[in-house]
PDB file of N, CA and C in Angstrom:
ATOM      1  N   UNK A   1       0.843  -1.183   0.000  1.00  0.00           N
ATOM      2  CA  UNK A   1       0.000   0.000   0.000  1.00  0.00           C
ATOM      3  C   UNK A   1       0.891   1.251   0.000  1.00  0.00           C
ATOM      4  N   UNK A   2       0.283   2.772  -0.446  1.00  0.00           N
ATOM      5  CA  UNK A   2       1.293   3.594  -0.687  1.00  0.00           C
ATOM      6  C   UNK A   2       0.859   4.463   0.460  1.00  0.00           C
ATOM      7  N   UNK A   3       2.175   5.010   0.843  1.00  0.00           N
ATOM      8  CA  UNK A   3       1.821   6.007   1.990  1.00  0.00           C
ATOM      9  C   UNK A   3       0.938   7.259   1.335  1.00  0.00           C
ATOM     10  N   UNK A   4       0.441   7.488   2.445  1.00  0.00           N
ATOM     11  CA  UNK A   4      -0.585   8.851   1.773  1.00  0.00           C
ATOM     12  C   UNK A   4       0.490  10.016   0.651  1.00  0.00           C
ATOM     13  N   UNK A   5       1.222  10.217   1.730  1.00  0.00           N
ATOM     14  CA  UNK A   5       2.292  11.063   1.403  1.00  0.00           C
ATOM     15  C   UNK A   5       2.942  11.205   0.201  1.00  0.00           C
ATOM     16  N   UNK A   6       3.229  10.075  -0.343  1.00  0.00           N
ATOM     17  CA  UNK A   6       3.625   9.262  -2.110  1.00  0.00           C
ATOM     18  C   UNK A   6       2.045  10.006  -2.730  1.00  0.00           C
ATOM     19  N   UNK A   7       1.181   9.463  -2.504  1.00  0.00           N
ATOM     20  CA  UNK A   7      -0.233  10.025  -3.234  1.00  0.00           C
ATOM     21  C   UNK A   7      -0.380  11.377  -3.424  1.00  0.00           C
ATOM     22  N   UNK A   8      -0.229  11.968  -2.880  1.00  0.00           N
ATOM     23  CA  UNK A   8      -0.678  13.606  -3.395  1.00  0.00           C
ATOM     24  C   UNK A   8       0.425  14.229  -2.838  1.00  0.00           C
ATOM     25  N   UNK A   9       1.656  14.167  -3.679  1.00  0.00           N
ATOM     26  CA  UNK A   9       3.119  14.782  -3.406  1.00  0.00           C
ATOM     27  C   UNK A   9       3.130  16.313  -3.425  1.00  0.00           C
ATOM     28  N   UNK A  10       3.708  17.025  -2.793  1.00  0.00           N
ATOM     29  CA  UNK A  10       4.279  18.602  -3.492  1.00  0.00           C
ATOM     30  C   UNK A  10       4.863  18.789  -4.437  1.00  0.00           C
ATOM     31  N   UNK A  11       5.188  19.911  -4.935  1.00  0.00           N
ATOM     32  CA  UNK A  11       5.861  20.054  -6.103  1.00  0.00           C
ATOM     33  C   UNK A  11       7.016  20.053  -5.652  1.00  0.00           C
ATOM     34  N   UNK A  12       7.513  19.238  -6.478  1.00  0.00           N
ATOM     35  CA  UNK A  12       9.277  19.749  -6.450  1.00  0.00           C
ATOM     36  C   UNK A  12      10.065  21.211  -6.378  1.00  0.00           C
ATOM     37  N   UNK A  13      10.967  21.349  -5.605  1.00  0.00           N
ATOM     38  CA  UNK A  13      11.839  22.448  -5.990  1.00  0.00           C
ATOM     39  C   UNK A  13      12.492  22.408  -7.356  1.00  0.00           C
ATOM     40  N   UNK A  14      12.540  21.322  -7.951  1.00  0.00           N
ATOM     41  CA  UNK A  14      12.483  21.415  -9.650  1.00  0.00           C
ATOM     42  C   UNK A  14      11.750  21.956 -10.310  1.00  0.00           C
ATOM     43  N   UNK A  15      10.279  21.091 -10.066  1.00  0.00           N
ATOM     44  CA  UNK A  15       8.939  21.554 -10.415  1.00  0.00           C
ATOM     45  C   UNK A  15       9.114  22.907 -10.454  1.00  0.00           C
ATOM     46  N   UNK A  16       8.996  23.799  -9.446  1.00  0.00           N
ATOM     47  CA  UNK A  16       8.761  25.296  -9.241  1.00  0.00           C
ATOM     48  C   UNK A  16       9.451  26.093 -10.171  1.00  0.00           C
ATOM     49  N   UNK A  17      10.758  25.299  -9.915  1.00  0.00           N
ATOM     50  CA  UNK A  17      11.973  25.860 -11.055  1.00  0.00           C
ATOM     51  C   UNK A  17      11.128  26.471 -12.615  1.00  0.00           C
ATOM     52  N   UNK A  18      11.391  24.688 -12.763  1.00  0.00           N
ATOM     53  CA  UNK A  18      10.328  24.907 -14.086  1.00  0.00           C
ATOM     54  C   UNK A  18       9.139  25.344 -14.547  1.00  0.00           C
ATOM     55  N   UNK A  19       8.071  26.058 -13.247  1.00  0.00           N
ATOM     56  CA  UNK A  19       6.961  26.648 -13.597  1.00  0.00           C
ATOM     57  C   UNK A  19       7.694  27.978 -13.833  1.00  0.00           C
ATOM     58  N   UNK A  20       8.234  28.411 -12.470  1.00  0.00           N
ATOM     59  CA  UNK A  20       9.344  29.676 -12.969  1.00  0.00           C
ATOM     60  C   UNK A  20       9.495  30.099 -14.661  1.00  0.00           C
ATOM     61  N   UNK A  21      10.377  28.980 -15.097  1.00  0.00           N
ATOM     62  CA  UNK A  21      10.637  29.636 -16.213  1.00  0.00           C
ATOM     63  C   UNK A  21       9.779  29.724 -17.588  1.00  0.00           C
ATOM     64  N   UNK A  22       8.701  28.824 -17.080  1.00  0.00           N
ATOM     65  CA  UNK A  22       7.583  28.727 -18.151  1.00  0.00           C
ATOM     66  C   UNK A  22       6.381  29.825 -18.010  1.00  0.00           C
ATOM     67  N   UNK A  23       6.536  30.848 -17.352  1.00  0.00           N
ATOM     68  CA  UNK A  23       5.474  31.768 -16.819  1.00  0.00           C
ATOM     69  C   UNK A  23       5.846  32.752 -17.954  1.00  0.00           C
ATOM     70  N   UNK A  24       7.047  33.435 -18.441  1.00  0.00           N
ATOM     71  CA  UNK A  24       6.555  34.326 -19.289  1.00  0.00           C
ATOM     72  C   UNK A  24       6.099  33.680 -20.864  1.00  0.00           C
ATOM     73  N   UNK A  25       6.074  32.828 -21.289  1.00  0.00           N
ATOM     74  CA  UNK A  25       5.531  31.519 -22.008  1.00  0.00           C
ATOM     75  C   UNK A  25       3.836  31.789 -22.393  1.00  0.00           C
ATOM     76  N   UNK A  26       4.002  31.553 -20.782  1.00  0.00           N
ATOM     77  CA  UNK A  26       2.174  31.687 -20.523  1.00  0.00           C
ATOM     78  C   UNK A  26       1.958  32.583 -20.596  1.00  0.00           C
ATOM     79  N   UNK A  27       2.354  33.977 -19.805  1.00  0.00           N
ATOM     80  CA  UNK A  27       2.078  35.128 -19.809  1.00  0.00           C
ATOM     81  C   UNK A  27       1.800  35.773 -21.187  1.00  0.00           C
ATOM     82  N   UNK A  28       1.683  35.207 -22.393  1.00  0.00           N
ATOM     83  CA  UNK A  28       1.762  35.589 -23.757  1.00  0.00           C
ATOM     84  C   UNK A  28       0.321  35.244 -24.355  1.00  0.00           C
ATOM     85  N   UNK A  29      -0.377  34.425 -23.716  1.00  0.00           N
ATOM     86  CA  UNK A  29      -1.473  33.856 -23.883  1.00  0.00           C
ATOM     87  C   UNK A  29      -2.602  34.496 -23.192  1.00  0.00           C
ATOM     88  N   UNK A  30      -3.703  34.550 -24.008  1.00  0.00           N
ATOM     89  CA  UNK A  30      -4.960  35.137 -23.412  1.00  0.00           C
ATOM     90  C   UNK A  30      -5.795  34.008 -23.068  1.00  0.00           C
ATOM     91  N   UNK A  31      -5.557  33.807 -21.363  1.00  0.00           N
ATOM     92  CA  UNK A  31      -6.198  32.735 -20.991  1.00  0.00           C
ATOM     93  C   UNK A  31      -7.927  33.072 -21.335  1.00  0.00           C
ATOM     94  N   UNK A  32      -8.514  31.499 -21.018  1.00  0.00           N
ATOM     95  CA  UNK A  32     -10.037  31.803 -20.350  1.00  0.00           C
ATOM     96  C   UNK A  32     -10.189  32.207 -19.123  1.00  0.00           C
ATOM     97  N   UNK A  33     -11.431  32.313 -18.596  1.00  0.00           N
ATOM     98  CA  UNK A  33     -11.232  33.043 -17.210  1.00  0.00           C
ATOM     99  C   UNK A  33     -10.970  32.032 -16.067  1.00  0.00           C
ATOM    100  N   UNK A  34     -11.695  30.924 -16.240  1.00  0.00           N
ATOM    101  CA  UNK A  34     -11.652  29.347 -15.508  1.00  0.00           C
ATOM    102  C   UNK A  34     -10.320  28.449 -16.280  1.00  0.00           C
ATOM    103  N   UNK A  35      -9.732  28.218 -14.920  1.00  0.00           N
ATOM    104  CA  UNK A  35      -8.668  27.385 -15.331  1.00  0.00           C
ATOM    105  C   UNK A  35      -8.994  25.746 -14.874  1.00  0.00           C
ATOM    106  N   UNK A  36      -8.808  24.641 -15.762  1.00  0.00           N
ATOM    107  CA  UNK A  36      -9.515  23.777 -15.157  1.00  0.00           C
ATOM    108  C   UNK A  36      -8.025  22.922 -14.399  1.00  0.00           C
ATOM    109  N   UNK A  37      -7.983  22.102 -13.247  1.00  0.00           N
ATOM    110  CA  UNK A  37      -7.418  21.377 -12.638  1.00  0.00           C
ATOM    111  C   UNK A  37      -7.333  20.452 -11.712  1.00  0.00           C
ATOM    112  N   UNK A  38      -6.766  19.281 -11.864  1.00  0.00           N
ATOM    113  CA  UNK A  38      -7.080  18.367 -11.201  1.00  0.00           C
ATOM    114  C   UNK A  38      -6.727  18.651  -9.161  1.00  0.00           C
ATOM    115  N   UNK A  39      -7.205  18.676  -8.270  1.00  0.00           N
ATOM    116  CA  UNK A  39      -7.523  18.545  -7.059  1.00  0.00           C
ATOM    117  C   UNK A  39      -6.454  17.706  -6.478  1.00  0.00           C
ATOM    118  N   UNK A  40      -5.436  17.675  -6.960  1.00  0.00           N
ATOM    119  CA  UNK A  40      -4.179  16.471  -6.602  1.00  0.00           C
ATOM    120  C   UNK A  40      -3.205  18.343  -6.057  1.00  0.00           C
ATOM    121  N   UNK A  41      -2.443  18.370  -4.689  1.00  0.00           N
ATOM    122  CA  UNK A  41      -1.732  19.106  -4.446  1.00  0.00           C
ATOM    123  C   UNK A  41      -0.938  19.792  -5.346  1.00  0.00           C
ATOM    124  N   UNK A  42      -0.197  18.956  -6.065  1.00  0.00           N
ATOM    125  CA  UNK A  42       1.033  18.911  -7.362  1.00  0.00           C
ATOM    126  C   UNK A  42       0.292  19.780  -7.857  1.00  0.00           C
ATOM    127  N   UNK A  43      -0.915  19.517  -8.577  1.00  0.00           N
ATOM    128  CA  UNK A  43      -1.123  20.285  -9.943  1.00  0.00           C
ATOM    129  C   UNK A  43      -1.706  21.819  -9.530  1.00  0.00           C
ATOM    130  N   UNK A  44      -2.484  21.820  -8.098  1.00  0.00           N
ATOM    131  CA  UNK A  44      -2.900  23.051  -7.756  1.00  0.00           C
ATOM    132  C   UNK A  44      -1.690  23.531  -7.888  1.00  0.00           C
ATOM    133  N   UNK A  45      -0.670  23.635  -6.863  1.00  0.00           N
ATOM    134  CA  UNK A  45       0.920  24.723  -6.640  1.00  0.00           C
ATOM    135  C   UNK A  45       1.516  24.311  -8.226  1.00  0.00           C
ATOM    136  N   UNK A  46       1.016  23.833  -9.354  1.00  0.00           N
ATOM    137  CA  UNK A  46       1.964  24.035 -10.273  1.00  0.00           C
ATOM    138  C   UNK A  46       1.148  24.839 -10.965  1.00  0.00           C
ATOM    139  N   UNK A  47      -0.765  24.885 -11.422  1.00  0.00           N
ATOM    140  CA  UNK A  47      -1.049  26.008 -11.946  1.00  0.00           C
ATOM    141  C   UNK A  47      -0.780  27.436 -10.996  1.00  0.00           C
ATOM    142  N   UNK A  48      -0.887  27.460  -9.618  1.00  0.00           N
ATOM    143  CA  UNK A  48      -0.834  28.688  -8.999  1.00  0.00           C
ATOM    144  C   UNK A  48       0.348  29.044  -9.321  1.00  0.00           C
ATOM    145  N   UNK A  49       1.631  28.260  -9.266  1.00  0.00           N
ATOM    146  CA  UNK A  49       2.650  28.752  -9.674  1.00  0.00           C
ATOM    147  C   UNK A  49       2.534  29.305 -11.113  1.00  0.00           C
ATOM    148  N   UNK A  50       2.385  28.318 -12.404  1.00  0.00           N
ATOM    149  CA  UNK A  50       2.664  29.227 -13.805  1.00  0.00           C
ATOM    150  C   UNK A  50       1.876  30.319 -13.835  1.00  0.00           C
ATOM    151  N   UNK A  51       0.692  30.539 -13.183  1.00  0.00           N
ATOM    152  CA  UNK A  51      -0.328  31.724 -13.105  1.00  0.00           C
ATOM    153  C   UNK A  51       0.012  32.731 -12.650  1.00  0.00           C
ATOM    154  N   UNK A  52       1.454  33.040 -11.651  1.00  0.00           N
ATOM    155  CA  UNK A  52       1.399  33.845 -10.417  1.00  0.00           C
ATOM    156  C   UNK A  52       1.807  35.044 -11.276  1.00  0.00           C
ATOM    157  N   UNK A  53       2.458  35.004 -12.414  1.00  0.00           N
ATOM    158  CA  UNK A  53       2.977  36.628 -12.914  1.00  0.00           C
ATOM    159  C   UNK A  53       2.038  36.738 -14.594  1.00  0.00           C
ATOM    160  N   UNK A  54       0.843  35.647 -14.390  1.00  0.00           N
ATOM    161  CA  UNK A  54       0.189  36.045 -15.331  1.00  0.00           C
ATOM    162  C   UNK A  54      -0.542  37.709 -15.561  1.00  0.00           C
ATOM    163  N   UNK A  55      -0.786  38.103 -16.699  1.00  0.00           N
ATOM    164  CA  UNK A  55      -1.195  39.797 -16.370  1.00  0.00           C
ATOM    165  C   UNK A  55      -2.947  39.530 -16.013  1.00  0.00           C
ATOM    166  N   UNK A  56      -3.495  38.661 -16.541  1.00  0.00           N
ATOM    167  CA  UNK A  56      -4.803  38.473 -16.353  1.00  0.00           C
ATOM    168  C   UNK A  56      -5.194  38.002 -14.669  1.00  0.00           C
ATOM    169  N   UNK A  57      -3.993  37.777 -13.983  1.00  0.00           N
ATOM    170  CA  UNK A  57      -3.941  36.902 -12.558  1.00  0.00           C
ATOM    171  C   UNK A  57      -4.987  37.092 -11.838  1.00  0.00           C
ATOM    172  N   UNK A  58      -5.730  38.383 -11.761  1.00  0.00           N
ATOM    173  CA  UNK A  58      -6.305  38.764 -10.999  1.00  0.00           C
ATOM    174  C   UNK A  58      -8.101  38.246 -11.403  1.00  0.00           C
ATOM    175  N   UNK A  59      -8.410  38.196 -12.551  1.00  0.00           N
ATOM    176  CA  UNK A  59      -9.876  37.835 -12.892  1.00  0.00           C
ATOM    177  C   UNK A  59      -9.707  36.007 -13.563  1.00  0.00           C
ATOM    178  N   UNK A  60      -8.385  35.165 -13.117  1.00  0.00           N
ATOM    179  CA  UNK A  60      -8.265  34.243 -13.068  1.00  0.00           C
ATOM    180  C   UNK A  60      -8.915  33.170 -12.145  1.00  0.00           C
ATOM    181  N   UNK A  61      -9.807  31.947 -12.526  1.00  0.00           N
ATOM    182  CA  UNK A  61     -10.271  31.129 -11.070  1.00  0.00           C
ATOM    183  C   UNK A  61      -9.925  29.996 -11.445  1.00  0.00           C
ATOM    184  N   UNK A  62      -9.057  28.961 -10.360  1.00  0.00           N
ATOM    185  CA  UNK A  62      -8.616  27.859 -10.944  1.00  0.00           C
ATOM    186  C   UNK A  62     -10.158  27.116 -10.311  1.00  0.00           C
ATOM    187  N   UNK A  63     -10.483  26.395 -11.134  1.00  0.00           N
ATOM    188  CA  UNK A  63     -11.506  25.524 -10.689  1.00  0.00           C
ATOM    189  C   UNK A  63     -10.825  23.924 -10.809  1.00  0.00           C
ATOM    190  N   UNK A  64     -11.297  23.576  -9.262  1.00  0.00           N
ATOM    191  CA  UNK A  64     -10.646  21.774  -8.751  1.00  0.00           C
ATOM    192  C   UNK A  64     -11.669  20.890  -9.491  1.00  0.00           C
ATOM    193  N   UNK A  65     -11.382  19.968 -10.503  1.00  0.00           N
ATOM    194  CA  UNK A  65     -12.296  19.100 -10.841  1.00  0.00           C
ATOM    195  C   UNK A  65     -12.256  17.710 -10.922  1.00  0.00           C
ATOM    196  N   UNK A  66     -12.855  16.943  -9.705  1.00  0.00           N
ATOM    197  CA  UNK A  66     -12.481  16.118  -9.824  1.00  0.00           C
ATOM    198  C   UNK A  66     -12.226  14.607 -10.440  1.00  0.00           C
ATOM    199  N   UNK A  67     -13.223  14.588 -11.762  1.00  0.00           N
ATOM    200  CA  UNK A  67     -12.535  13.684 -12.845  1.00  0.00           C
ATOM    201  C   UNK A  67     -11.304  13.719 -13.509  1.00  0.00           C
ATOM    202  N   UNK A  68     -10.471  14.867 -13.006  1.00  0.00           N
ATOM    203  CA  UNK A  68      -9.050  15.267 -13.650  1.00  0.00           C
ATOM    204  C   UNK A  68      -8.089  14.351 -12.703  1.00  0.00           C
ATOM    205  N   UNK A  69      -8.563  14.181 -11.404  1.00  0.00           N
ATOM    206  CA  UNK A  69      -7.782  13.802 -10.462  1.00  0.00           C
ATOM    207  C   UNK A  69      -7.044  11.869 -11.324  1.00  0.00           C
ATOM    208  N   UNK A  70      -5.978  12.178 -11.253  1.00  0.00           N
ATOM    209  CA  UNK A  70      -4.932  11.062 -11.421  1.00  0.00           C
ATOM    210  C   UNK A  70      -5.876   9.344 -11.004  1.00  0.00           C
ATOM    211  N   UNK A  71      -5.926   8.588 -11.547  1.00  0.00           N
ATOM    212  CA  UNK A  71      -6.162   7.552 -10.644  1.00  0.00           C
ATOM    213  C   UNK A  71      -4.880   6.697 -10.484  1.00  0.00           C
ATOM    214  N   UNK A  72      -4.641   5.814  -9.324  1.00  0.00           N
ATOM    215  CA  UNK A  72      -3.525   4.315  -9.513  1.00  0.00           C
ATOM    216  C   UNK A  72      -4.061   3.213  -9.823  1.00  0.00           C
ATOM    217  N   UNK A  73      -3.218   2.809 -10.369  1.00  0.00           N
ATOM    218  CA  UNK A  73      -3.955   1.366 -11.072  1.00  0.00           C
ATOM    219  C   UNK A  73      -2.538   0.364 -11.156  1.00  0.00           C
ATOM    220  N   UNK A  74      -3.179  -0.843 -10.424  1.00  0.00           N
ATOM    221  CA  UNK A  74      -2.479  -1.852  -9.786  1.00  0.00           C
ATOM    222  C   UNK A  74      -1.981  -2.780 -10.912  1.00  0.00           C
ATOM    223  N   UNK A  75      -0.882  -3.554 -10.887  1.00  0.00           N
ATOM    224  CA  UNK A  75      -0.280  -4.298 -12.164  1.00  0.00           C
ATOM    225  C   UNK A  75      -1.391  -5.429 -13.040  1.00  0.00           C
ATOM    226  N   UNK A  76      -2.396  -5.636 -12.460  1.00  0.00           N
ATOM    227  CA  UNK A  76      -3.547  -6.207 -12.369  1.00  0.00           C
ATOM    228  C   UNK A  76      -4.725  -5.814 -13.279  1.00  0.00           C
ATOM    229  N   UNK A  77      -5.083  -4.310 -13.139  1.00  0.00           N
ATOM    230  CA  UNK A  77      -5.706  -3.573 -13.558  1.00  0.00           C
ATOM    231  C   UNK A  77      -5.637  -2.505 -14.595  1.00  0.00           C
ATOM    232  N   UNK A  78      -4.328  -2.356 -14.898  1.00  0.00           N
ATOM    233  CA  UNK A  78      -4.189  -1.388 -16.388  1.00  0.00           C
ATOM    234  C   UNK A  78      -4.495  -2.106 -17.629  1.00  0.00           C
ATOM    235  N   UNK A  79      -4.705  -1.766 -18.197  1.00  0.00           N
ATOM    236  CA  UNK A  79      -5.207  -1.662 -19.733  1.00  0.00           C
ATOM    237  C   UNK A  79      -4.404  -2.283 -20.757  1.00  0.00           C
ATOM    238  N   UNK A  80      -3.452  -2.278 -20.216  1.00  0.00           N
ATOM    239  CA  UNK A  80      -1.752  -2.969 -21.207  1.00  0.00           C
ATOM    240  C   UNK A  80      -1.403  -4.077 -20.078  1.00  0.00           C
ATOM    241  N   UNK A  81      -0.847  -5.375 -21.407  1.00  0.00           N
ATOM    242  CA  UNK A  81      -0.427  -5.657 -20.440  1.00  0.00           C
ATOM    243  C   UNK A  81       1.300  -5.765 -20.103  1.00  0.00           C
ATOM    244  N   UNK A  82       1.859  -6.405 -19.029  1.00  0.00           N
ATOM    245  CA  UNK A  82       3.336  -6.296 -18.979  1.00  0.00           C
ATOM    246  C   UNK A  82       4.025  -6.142 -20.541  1.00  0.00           C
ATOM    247  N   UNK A  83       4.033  -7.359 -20.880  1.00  0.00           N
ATOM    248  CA  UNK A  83       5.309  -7.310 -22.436  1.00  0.00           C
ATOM    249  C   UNK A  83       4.601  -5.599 -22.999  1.00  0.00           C
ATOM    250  N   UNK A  84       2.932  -5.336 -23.578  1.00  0.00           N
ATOM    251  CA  UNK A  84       2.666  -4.459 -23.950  1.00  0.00           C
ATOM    252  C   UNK A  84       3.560  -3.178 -23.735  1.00  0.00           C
ATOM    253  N   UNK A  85       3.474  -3.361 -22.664  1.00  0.00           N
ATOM    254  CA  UNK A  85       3.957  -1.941 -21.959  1.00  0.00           C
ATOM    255  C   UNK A  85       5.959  -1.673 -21.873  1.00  0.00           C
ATOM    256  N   UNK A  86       6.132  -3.265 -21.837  1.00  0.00           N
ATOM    257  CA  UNK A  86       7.650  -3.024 -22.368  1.00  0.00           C
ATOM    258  C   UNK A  86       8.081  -2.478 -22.915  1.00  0.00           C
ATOM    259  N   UNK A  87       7.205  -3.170 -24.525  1.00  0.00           N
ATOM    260  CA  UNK A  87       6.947  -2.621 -26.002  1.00  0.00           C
ATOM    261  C   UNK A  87       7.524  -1.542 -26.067  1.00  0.00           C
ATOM    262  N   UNK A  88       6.714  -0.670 -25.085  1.00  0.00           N
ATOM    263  CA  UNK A  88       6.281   0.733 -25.530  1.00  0.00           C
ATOM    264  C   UNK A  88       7.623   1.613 -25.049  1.00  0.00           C
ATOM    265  N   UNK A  89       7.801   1.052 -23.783  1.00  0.00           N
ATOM    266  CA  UNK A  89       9.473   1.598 -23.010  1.00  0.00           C
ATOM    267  C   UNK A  89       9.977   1.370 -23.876  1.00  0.00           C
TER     268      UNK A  89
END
């Protein structure tokens, strides 16, 4: 079983890195006003992060949704099987 902790990780100090440098990227783009995102920790602090020096930031709403949320799926239960998935590595 996985510790909770493994399940809904923080972002990396990499991660951040890399939202860092992908913000003026974004900042070039005329978002919508609703941002959609999955409810998993990671992905909230990684849109709040690429968002934070967006110019629109302020009439921005991230909305949590939770069919976005990640599922795990046990060696048992995916869709491929082992060799498949070798394959593909």
């Amino acid at each position: 079983m996985l510790k909770p902790e493994l399940i809904d990780t923080r972002l990396t100090e990499l991660g951040r890195n890399q939202c860092i440098q992908q913000q003026p990227l974004l900042n070039k783009f005329d978002l919508n006003t609703v941002v959609l995102c999955s409810p998993m920790r990671r992905t909230i602090e990684t849109a709040c992060c690429l968002l934070a020096s967006h110019p629109k930031k302020e009439q921005l709403v991230i909305r949590l949704v939770p069919e976005l949320k990640e599922s795990l799926l046990s060696a048992d239960t995916t869709s491929v099987t082992a060799v498949e998935l070798g394959q593909f590595c």
